[in-house]
PDB file of N, CA and C in Angstrom:
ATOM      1  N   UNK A   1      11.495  55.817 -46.990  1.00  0.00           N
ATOM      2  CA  UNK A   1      11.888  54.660 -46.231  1.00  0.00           C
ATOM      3  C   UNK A   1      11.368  53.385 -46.904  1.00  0.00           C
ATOM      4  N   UNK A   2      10.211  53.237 -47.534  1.00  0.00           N
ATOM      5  CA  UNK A   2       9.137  52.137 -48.010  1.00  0.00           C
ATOM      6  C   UNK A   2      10.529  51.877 -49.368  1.00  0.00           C
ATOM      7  N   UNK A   3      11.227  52.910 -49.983  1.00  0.00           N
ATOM      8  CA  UNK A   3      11.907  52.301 -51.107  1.00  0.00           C
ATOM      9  C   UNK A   3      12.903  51.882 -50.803  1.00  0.00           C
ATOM     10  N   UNK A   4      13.543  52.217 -49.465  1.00  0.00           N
ATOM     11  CA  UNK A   4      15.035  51.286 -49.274  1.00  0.00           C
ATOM     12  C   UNK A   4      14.185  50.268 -48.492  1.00  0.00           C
ATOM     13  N   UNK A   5      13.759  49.970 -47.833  1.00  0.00           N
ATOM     14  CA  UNK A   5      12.907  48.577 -47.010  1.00  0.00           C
ATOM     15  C   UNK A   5      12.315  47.607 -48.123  1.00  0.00           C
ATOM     16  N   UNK A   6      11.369  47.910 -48.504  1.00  0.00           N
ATOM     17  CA  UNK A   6      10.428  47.193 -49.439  1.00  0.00           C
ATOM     18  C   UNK A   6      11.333  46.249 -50.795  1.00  0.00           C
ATOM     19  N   UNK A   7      12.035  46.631 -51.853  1.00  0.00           N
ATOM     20  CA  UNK A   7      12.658  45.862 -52.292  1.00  0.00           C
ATOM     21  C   UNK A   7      13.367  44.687 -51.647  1.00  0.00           C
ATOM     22  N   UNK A   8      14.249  45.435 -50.442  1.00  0.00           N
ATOM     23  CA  UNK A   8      15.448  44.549 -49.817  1.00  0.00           C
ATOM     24  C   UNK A   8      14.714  43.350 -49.490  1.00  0.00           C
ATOM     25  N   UNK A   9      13.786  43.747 -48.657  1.00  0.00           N
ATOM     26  CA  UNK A   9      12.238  42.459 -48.296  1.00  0.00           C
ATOM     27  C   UNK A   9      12.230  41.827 -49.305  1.00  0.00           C
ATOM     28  N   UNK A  10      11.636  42.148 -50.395  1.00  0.00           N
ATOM     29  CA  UNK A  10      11.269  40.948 -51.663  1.00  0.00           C
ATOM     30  C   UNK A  10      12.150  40.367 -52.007  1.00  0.00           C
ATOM     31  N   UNK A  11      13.504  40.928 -51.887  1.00  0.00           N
ATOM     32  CA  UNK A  11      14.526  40.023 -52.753  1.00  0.00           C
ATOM     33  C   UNK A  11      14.922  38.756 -51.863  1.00  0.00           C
ATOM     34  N   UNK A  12      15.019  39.053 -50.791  1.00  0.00           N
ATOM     35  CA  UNK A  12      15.564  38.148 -49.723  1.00  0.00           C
ATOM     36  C   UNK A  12      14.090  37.152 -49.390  1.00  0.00           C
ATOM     37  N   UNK A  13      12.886  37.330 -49.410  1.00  0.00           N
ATOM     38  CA  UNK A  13      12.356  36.602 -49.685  1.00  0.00           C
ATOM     39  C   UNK A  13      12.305  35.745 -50.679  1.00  0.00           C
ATOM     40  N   UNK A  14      12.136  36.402 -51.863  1.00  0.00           N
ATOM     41  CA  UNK A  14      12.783  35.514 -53.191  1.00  0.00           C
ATOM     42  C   UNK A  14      13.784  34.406 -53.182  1.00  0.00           C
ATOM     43  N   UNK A  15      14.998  35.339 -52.600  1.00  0.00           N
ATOM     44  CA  UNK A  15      16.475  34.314 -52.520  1.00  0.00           C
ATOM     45  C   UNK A  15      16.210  33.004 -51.617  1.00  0.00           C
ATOM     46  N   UNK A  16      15.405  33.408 -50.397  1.00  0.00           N
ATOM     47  CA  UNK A  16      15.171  32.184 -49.263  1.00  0.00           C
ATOM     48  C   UNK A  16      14.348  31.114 -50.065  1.00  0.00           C
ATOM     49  N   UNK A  17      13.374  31.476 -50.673  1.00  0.00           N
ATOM     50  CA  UNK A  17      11.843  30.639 -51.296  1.00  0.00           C
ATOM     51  C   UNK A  17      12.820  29.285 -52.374  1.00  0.00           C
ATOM     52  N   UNK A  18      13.622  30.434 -53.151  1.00  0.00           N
ATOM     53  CA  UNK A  18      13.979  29.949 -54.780  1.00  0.00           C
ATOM     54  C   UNK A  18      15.498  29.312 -54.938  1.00  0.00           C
ATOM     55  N   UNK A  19      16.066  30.467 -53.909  1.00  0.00           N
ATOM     56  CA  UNK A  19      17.530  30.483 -54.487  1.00  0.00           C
ATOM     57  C   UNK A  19      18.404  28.771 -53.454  1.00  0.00           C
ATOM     58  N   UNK A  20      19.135  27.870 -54.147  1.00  0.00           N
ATOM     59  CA  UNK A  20      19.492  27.257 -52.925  1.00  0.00           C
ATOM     60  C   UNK A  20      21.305  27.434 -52.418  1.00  0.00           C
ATOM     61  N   UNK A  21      21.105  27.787 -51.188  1.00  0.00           N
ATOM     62  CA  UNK A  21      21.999  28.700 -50.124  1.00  0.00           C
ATOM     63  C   UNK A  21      22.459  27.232 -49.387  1.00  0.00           C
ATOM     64  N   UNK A  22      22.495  25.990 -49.983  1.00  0.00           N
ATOM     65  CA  UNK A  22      23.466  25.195 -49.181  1.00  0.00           C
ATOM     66  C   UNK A  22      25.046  25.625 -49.072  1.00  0.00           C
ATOM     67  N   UNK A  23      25.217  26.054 -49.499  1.00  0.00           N
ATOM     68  CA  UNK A  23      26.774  26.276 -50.006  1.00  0.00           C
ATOM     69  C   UNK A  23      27.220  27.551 -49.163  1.00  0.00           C
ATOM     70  N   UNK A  24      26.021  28.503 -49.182  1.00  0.00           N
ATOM     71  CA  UNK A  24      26.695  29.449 -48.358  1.00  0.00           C
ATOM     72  C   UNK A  24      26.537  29.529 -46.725  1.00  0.00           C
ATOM     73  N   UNK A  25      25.674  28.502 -46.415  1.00  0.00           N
ATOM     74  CA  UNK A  25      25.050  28.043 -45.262  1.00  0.00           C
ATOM     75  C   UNK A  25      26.362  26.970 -44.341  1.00  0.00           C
ATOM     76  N   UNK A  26      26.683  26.094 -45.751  1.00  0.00           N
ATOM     77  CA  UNK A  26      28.127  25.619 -44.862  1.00  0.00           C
ATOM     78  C   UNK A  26      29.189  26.153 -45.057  1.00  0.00           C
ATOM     79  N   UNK A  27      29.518  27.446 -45.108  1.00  0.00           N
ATOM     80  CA  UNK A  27      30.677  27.886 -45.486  1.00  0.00           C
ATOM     81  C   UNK A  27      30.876  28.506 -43.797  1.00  0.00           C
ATOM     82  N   UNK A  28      31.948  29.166 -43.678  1.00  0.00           N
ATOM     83  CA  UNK A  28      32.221  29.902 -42.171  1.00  0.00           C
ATOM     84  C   UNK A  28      31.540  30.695 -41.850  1.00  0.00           C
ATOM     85  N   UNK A  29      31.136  31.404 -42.783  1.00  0.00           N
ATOM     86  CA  UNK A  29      30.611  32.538 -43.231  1.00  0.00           C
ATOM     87  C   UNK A  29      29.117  32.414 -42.293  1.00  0.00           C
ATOM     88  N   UNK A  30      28.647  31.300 -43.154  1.00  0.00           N
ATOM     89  CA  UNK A  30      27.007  31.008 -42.907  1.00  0.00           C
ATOM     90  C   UNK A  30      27.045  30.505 -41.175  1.00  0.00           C
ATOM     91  N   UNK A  31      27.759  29.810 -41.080  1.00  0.00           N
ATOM     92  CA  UNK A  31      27.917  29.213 -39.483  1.00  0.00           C
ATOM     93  C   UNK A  31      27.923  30.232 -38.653  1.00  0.00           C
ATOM     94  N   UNK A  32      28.653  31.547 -38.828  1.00  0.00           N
ATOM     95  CA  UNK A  32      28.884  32.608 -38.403  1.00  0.00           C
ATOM     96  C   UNK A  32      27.425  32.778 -37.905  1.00  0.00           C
ATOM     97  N   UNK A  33      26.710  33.387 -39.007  1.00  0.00           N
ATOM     98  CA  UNK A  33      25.436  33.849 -39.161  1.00  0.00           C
ATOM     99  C   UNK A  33      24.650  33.212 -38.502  1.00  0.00           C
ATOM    100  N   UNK A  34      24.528  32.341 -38.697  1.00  0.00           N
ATOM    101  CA  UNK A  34      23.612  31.016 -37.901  1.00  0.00           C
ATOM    102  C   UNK A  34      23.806  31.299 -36.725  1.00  0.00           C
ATOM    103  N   UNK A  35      25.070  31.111 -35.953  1.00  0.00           N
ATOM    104  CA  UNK A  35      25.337  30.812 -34.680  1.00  0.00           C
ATOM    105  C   UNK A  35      24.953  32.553 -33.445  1.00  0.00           C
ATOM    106  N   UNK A  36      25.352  33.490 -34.694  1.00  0.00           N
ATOM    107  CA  UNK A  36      25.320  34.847 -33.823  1.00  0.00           C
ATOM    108  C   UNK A  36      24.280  35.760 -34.373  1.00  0.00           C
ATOM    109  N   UNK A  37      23.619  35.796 -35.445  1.00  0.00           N
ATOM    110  CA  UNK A  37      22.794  36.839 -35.836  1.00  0.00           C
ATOM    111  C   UNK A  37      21.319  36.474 -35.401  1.00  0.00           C
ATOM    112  N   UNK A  38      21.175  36.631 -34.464  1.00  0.00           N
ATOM    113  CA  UNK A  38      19.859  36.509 -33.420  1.00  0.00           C
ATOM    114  C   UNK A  38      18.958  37.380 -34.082  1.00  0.00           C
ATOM    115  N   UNK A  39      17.974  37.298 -33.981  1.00  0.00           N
ATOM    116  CA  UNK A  39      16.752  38.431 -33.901  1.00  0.00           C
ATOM    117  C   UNK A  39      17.191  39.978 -33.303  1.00  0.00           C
ATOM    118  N   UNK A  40      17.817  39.546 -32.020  1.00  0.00           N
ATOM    119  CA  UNK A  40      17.941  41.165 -31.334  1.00  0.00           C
ATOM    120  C   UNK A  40      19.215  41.729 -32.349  1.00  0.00           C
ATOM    121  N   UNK A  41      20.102  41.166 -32.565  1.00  0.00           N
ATOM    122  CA  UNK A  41      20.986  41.443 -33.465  1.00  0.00           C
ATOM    123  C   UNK A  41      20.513  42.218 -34.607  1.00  0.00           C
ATOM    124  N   UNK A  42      19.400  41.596 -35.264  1.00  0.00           N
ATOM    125  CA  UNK A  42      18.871  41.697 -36.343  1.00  0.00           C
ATOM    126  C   UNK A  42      18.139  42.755 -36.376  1.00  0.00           C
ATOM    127  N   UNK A  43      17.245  43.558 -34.922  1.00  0.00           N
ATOM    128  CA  UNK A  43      17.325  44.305 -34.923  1.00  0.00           C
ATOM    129  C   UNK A  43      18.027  45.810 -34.672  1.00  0.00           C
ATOM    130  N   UNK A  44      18.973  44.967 -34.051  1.00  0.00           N
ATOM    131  CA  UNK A  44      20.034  45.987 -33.676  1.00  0.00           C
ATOM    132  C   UNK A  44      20.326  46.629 -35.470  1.00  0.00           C
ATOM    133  N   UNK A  45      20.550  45.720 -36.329  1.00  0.00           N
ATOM    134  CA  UNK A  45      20.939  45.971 -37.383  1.00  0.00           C
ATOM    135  C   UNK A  45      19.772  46.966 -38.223  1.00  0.00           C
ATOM    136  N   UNK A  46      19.039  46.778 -37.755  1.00  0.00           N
ATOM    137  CA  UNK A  46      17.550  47.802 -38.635  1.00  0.00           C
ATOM    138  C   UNK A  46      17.699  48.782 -38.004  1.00  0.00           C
ATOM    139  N   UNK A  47      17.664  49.264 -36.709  1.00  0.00           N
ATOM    140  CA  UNK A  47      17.857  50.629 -35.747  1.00  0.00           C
ATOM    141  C   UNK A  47      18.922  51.261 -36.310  1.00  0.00           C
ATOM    142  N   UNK A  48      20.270  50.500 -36.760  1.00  0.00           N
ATOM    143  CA  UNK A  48      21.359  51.085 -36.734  1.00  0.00           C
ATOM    144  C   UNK A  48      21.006  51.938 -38.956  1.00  0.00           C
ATOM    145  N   UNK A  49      20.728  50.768 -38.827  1.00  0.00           N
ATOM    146  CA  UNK A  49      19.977  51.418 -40.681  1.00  0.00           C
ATOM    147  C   UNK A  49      19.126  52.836 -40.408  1.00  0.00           C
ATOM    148  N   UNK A  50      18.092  52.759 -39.809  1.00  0.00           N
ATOM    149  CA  UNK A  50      17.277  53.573 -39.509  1.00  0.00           C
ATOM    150  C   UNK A  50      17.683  55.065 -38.833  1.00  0.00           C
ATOM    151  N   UNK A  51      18.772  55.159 -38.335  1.00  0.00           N
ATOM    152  CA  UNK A  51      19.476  55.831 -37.679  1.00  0.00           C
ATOM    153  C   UNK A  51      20.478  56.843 -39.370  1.00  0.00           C
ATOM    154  N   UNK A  52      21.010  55.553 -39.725  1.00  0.00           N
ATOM    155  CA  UNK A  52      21.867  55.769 -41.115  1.00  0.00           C
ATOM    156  C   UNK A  52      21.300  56.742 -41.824  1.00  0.00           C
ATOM    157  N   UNK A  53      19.948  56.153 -42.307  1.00  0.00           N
ATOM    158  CA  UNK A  53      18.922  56.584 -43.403  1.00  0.00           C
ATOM    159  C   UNK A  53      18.382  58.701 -42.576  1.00  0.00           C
ATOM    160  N   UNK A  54      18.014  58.628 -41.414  1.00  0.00           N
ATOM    161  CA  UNK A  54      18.103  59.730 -40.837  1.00  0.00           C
ATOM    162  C   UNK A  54      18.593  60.554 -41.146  1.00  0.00           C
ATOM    163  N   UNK A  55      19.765  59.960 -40.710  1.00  0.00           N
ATOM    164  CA  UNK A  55      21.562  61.233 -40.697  1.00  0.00           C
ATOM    165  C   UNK A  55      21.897  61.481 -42.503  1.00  0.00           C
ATOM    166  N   UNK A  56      21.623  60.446 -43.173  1.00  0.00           N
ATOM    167  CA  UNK A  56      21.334  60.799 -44.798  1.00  0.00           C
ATOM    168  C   UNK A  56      20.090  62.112 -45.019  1.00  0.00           C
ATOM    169  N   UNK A  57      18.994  61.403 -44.626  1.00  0.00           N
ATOM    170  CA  UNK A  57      17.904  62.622 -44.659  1.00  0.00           C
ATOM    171  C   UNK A  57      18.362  64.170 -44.468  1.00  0.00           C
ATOM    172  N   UNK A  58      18.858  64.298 -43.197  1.00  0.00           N
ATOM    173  CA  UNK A  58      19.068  65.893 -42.132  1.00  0.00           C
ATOM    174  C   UNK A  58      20.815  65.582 -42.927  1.00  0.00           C
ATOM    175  N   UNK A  59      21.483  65.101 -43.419  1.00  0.00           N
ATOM    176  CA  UNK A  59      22.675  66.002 -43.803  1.00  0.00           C
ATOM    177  C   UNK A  59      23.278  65.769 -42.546  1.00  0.00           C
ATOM    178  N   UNK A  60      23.680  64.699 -41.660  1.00  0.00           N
ATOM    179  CA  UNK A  60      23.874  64.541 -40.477  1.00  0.00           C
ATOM    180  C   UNK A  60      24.759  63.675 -40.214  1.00  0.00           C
ATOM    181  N   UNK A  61      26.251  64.247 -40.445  1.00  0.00           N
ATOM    182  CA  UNK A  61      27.129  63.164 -40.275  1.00  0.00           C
ATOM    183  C   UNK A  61      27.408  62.258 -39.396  1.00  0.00           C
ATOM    184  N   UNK A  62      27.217  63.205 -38.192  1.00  0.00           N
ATOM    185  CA  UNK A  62      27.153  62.019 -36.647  1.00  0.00           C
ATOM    186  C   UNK A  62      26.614  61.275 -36.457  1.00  0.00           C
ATOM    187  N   UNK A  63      25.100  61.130 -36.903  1.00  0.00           N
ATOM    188  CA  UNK A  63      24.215  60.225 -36.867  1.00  0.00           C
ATOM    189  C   UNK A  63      24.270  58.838 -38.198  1.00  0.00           C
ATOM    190  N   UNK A  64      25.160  59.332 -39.513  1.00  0.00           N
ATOM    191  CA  UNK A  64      25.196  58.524 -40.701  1.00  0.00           C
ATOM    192  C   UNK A  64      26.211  57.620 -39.493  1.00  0.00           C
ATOM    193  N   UNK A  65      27.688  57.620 -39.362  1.00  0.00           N
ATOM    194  CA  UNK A  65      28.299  57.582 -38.523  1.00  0.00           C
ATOM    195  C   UNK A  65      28.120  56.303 -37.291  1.00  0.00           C
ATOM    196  N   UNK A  66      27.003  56.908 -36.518  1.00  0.00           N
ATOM    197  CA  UNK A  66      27.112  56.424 -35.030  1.00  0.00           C
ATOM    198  C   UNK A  66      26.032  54.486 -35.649  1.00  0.00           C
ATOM    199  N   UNK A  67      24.962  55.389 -37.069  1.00  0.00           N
ATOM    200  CA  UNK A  67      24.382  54.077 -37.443  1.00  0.00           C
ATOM    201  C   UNK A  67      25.347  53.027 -38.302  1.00  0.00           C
ATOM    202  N   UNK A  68      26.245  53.737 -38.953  1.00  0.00           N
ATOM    203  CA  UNK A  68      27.348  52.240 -39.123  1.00  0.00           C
ATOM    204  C   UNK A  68      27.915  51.681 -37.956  1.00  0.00           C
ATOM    205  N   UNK A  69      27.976  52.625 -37.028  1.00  0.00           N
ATOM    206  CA  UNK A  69      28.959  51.608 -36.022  1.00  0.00           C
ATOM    207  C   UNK A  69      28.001  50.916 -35.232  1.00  0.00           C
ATOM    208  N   UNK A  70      26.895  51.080 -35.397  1.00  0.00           N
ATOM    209  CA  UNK A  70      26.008  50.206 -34.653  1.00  0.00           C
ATOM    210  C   UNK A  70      25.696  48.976 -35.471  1.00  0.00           C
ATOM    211  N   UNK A  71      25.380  49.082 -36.943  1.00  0.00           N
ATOM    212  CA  UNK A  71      25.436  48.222 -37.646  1.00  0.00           C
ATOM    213  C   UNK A  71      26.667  47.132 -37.567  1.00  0.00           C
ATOM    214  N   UNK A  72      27.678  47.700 -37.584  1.00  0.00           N
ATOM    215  CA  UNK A  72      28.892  46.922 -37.057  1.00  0.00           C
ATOM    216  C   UNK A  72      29.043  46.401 -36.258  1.00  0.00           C
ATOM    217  N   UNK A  73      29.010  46.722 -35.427  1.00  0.00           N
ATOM    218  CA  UNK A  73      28.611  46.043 -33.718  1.00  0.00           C
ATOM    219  C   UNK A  73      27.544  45.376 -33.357  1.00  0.00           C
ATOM    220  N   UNK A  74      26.324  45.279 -34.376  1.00  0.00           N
ATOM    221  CA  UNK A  74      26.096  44.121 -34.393  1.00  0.00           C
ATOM    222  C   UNK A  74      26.809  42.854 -35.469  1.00  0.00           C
ATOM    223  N   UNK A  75      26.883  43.050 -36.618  1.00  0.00           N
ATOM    224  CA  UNK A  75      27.809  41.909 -37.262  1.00  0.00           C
ATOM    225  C   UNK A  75      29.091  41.269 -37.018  1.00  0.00           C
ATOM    226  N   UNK A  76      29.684  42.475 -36.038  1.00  0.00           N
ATOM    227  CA  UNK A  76      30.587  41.833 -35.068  1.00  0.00           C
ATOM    228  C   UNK A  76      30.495  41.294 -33.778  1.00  0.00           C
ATOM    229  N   UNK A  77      29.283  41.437 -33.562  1.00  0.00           N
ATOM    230  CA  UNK A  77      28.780  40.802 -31.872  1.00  0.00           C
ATOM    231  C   UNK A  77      30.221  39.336 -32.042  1.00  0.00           C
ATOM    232  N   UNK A  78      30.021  38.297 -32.678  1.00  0.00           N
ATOM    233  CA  UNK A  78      30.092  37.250 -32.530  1.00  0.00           C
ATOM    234  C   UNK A  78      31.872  37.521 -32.195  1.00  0.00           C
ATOM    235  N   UNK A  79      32.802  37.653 -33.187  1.00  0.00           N
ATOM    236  CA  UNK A  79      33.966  38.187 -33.158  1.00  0.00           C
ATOM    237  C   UNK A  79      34.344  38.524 -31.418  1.00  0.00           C
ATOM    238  N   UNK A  80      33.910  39.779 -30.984  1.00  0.00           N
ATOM    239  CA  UNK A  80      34.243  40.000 -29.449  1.00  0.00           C
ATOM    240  C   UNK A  80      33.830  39.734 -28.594  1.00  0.00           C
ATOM    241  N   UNK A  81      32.794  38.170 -28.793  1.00  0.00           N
ATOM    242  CA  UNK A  81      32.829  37.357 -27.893  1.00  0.00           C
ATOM    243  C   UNK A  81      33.129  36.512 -28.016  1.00  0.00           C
ATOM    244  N   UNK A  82      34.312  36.355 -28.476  1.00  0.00           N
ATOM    245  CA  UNK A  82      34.630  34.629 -28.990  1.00  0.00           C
ATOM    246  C   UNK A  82      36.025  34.846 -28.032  1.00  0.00           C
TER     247      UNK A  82
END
């Protein structure tokens, strides 16, 4: 788990510190993000990983499965409530 977590962490720290994200920040895209990817979202999105990474572990299709669509359902929160 520490090797799919731990990189993703540094890089996105990196990108926030160094990289500059005006451009993708005013795009629709970024407004999107801004406006709907909350914290709970955000974790919705790690549970639904965590779930993923599982059903990878045990050979477990239902569970690879049920964690994309949770992952999805959060990046689509915003979409089916608009």
């Amino acid at each position: 788990m520490a090797i799919a977590l731990i990189p993703a962490i540094v890089v996105s720290q990196l990108l926030i510190n160094f990289a500059n994200l005006e451009r993708q920040r005013a795009s629709r895209f970024g407004q999107y993000v801004q406006r709907y990817m909350t914290r709970t979202m955000e974790a919705l999105r790690l549970a639904g990983y965590i779930i993923m990474a599982a059903g990878a572990w045990y050979h477990a299709m239902f569970f690879i499965g049920l964690g994309l669509l949770i992952i999805l359902g959060a990046w689509l929160n915003g979409i089916a409530g608009s």
